[in-house]
Protein backbone atom coordinates (compact mmCIF):
# COMPACT_ATOMS: atom_id res chain seq x y z
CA UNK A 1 100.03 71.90 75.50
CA UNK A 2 102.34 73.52 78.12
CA UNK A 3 106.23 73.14 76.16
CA UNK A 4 109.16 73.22 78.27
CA UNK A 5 110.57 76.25 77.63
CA UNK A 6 108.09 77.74 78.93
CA UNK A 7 107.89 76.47 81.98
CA UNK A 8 111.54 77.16 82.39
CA UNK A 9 111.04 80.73 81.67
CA UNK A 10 107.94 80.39 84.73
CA UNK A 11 110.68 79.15 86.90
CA UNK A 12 113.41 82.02 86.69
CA UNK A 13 110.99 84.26 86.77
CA UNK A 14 109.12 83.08 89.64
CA UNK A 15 112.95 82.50 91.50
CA UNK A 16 114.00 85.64 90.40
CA UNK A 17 111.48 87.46 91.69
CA UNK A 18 111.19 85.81 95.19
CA UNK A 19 115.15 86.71 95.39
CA UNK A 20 115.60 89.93 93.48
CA UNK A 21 118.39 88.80 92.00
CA UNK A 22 118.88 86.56 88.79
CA UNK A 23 122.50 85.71 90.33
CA UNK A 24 120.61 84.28 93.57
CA UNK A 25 117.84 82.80 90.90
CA UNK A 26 120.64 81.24 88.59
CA UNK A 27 122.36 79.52 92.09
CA UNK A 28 118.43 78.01 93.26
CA UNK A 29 117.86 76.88 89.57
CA UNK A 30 121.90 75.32 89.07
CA UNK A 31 122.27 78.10 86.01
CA UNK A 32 124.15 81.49 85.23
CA UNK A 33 122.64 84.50 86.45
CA UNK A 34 122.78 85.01 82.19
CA UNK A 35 120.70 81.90 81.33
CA UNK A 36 118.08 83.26 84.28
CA UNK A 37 117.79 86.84 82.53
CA UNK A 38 117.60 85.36 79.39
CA UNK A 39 114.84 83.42 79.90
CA UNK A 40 113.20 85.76 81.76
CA UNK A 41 113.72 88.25 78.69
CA UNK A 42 112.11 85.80 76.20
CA UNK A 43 109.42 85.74 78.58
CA UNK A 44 108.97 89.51 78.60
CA UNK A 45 109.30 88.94 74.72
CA UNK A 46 106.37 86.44 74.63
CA UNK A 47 104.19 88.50 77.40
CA UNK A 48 104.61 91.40 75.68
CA UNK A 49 105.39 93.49 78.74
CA UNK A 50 107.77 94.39 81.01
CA UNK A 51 107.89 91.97 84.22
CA UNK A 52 111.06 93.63 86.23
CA UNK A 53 112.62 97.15 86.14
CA UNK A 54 115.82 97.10 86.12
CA UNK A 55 118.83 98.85 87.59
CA UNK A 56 122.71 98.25 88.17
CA UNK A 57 121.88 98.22 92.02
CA UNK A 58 118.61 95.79 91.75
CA UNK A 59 115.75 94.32 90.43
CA UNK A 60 111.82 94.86 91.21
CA UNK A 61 108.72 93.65 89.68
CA UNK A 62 106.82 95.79 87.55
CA UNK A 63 102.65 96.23 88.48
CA UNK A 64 102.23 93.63 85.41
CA UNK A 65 104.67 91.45 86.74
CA UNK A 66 103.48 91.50 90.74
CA UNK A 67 99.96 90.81 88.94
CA UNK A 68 101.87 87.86 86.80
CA UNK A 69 103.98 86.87 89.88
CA UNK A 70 100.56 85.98 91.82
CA UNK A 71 99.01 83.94 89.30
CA UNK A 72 102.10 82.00 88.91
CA UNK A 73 102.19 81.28 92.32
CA UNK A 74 98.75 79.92 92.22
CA UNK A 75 99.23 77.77 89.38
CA UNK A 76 102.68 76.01 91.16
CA UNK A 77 100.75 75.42 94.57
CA UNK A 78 97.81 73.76 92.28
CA UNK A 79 100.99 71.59 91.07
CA UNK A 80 101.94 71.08 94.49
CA UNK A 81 98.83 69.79 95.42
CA UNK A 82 98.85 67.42 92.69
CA UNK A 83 102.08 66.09 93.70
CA UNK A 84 100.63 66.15 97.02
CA UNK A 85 98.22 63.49 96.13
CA UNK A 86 101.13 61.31 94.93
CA UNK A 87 103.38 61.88 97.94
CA UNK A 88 100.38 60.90 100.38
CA UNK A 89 101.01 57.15 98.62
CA UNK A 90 104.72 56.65 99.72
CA UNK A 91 104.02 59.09 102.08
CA UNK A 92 107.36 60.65 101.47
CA UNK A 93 107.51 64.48 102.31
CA UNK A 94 109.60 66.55 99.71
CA UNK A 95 109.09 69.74 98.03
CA UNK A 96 109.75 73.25 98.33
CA UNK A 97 108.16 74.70 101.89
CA UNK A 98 107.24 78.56 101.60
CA UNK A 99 106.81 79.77 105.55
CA UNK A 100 106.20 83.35 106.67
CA UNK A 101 107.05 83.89 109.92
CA UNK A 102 107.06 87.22 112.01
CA UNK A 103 110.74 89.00 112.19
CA UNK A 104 111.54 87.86 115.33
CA UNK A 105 110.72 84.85 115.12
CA UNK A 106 114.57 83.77 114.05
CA UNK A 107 114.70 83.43 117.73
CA UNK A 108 112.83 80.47 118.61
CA UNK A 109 112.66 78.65 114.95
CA UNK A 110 115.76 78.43 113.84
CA UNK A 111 117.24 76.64 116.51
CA UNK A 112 115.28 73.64 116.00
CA UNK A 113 115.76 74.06 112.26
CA UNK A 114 118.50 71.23 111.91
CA UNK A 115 116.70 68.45 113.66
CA UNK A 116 113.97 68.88 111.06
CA UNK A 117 116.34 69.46 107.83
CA UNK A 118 118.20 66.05 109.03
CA UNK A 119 114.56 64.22 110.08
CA UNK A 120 113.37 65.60 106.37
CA UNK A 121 116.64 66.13 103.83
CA UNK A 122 114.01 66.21 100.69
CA UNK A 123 112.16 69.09 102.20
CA UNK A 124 113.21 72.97 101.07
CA UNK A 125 112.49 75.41 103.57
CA UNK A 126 111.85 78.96 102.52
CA UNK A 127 111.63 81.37 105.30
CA UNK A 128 110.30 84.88 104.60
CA UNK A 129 110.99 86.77 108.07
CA UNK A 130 108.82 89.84 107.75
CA UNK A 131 106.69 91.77 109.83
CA UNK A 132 104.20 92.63 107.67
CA UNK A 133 101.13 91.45 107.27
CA UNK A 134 100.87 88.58 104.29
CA UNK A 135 97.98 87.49 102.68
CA UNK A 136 98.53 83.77 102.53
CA UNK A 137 96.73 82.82 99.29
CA UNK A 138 97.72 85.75 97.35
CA UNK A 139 101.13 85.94 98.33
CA UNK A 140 101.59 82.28 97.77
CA UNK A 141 103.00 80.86 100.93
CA UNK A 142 102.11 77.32 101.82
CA UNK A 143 101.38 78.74 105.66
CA UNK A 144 102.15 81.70 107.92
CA UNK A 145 103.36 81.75 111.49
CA UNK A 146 101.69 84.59 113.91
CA UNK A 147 100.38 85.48 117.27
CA UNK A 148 97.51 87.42 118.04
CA UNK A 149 94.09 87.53 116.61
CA UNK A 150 93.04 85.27 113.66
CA UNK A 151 90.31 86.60 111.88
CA UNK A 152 90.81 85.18 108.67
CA UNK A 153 88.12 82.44 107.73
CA UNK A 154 90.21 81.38 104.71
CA UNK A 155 92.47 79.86 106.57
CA UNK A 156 92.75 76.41 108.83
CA UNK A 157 94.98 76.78 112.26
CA UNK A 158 96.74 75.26 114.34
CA UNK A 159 98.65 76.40 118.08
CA UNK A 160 101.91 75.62 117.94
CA UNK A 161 102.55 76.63 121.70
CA UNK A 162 102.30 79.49 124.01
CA UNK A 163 104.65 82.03 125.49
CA UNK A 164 105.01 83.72 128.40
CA UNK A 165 106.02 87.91 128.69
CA UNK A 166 107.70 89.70 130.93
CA UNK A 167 109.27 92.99 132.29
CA UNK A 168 112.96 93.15 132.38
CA UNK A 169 115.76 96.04 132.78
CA UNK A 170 119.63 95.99 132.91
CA UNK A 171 121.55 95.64 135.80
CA UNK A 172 122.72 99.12 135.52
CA UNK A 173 119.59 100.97 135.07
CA UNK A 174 118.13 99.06 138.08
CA UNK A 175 121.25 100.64 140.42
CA UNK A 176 120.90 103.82 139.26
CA UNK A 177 116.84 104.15 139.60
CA UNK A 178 116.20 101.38 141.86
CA UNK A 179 114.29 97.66 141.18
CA UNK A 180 110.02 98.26 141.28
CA UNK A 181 108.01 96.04 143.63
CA UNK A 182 105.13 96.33 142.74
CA UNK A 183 103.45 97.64 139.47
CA UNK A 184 102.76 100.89 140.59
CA UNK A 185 106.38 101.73 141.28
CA UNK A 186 106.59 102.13 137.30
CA UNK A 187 105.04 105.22 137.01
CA UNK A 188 108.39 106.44 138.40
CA UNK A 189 110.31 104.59 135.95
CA UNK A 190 111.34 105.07 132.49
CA UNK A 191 108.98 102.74 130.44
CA UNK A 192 110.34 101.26 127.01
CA UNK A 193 107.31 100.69 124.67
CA UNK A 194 106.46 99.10 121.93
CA UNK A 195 104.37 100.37 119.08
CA UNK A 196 102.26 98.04 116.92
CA UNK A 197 102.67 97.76 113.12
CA UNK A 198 99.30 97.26 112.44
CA UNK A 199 97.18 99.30 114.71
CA UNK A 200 100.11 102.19 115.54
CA UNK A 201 98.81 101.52 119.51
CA UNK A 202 101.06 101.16 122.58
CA UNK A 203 101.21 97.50 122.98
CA UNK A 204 98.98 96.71 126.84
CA UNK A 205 101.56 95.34 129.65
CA UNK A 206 99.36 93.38 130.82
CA UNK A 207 99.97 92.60 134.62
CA UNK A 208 97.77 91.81 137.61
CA UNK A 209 96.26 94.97 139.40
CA UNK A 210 94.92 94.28 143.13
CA UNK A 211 91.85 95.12 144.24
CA UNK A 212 90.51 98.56 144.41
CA UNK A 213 93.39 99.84 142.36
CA UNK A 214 93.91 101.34 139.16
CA UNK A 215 96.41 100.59 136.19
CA UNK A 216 99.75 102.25 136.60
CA UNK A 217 100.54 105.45 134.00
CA UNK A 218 103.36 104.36 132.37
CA UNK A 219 105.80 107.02 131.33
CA UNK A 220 107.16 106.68 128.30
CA UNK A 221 110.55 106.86 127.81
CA UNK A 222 110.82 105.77 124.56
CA UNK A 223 109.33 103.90 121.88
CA UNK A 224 110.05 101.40 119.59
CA UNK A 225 108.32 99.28 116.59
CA UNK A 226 110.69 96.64 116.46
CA UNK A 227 111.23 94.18 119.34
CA UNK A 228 114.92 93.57 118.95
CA UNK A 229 115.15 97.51 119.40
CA UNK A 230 113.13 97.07 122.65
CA UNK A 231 115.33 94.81 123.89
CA UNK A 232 118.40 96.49 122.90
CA UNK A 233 117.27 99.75 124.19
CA UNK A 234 116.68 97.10 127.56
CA UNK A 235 120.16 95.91 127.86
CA UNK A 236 121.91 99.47 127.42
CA UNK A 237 120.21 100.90 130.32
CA UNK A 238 117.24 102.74 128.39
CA UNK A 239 114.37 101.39 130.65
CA UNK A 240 112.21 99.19 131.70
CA UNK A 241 110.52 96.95 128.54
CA UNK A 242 107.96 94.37 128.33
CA UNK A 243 109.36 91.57 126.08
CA UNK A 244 108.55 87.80 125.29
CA UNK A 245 110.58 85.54 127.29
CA UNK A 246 111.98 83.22 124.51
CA UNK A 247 113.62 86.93 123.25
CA UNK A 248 115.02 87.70 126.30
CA UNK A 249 115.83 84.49 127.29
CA UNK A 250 119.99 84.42 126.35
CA UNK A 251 120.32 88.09 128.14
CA UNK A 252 118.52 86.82 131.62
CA UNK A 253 120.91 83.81 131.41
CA UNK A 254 124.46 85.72 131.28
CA UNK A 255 123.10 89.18 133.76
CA UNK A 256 122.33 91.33 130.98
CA UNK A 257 119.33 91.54 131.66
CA UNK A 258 116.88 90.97 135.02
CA UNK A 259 113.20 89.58 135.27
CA UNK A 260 111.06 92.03 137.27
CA UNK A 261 107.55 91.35 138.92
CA UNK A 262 106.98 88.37 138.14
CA UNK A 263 104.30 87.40 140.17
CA UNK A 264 102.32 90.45 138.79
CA UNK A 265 102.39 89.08 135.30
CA UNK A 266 99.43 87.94 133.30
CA UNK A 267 99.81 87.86 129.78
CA UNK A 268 100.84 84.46 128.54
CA UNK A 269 100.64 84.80 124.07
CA UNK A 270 100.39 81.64 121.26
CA UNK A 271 101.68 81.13 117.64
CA UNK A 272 99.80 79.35 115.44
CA UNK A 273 100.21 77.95 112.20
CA UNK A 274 97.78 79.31 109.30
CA UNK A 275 97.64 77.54 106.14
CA UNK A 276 94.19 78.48 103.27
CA UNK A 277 91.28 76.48 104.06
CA UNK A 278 90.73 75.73 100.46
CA UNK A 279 93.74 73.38 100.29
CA UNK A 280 94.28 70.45 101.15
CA UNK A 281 97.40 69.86 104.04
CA UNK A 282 100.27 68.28 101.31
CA UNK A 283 102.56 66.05 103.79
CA UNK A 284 105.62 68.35 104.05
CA UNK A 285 103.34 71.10 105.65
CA UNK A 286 101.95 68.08 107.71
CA UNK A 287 105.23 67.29 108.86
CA UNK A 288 106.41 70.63 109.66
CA UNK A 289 103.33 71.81 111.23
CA UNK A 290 104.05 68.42 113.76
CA UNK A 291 107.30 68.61 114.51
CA UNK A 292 106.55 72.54 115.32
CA UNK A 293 104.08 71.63 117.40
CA UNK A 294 106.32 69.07 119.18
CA UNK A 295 109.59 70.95 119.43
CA UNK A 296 108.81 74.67 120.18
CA UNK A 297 107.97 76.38 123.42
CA UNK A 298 108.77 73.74 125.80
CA UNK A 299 109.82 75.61 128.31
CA UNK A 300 106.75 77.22 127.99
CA UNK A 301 104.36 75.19 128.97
């Protein structure tokens, strides 16, 4: 038989290791950041090892307690399917949501954020913004939101919406070395790249080459691996980068920034929601996944 205190120890040490931070644990659970460490202690105690390491700056999880961390995870979404079950009969979505969602993508979800929270007040979104790639059964998020490739057969999808892409340069760059017409003009240009995580390749501008001619050499004036850098480096004057619309979107609207060749571009990019295969959709993934699908990108399409 499972007793309560130790489920209570499962919970501040699940919280506290998602946060890093028994204060942050001790403010999800409604206890002191001293109740959350010393449960977690009389875990450690029981466990006979060491879950966190410790220092006055922060807290990480030992290799035994990432190893503990991941089972626990499991064990609370095989609860949440459970519960699932139940909601599906009042068909009431509640319950704590665990999304990851690409670093940038801030820019187009959270807007729409307080439609949902007010449309669903029982449901707890937790956003991990990360780059990185996630695996989303053993890092124990209920789905993941990416573009791209999906390769993984563990996992159901679903589009949420596409996006278009674009090349864009400031004002003041454009005066000083002049606006491109046509894609070849950019070998004369300075070209603001982005490198891929994943890969560590030049990401492809992908633009529409007429016949009989070659794709332009792009000089490289600098490189980035984070898109908010490109598009910094964009507005200051650095070059010309090749950006996703919805990030660029606020700059084109007050002349910080300035579409270019748009009739040469191609490339037009989805996100799609990714949830494991092996579970079964619980109702306030359901509902998220929907409303997604129903508020994001319009512009887009």
């Amino acid at each position: 038989m499972i007793r309560m205190d130790k489920l209570t120890g499962l919970a501040a040490f699940l919280r506290t290791a998602e946060s890093q931070s028994f204060v942050a644990a001790g403010r999800q659970l409604g206890v002191s950041a001293s109740a959350v460490g010393k449960s977690v202690a009389r875990l450690e105690e029981r466990l006979g090892v060491r879950l966190f390491q410790r220092s006055t700056r922060r807290i990480r999880l030992t290799e035994e307690g990432s190893l503990f961390y991941q089972r626990c995870r499991h064990v609370l979404n095989d609860i949440d399917d459970a519960e699932a079950l139940l909601s599906h009969a009042t068909d009431a979505p509640r319950g704590r949501l665990r999304i990851s969602v690409i670093t940038v993508g801030y820019r187009f979800l959270v807007p729409v954020l307080a439609e949902f929270m007010q449309r669903y007040p029982e449901i707890e979104l937790d956003l991990d913004f990360d780059d990185r790639i996630v695996d989303v059964i053993e890092d124990g998020f209920d789905a993941v939101i990416r573009s791209g490739d999906l390769p993984d057969s563990r996992l159901m999808a679903r589009r949420l919406g596409s996006f278009r892409a674009g090349l864009f340069a400031s004002p003041d760059y454009l005066r000083r070395r002049g606006t491109p017409q046509h894609p070849r003009d950019l070998e004369r240009h300075a070209c603001v790249q982005f490198r891929n995580h994943t890969s560590g390749k030049l990401q492809k501008w992908a633009m529409r080459i007429d016949p009989g001619e070659s794709e332009p050499r792009l000089p490289i004036g600098m490189v980035c691996n984070n898109v908010e850098a490109l598009l910094s480096a964009a507005i200051h004057g650095l070059g010309i980068a090749y950006m996703p619309t919805f990030l660029t979107r606020d700059s084109v609207a007050s002349g910080a920034l300035v579409p270019l060749l748009d009739h040469y571009m191609l490339l037009q990019g989805q996100f799609c929601l990714l949830w494991p295969s092996s579970r079964q959709m619980t109702p306030k993934l359901r509902v998220f996944v929907d409303f997604l699908c129903e508020r994001l990108f319009l512009g887009e399409r």
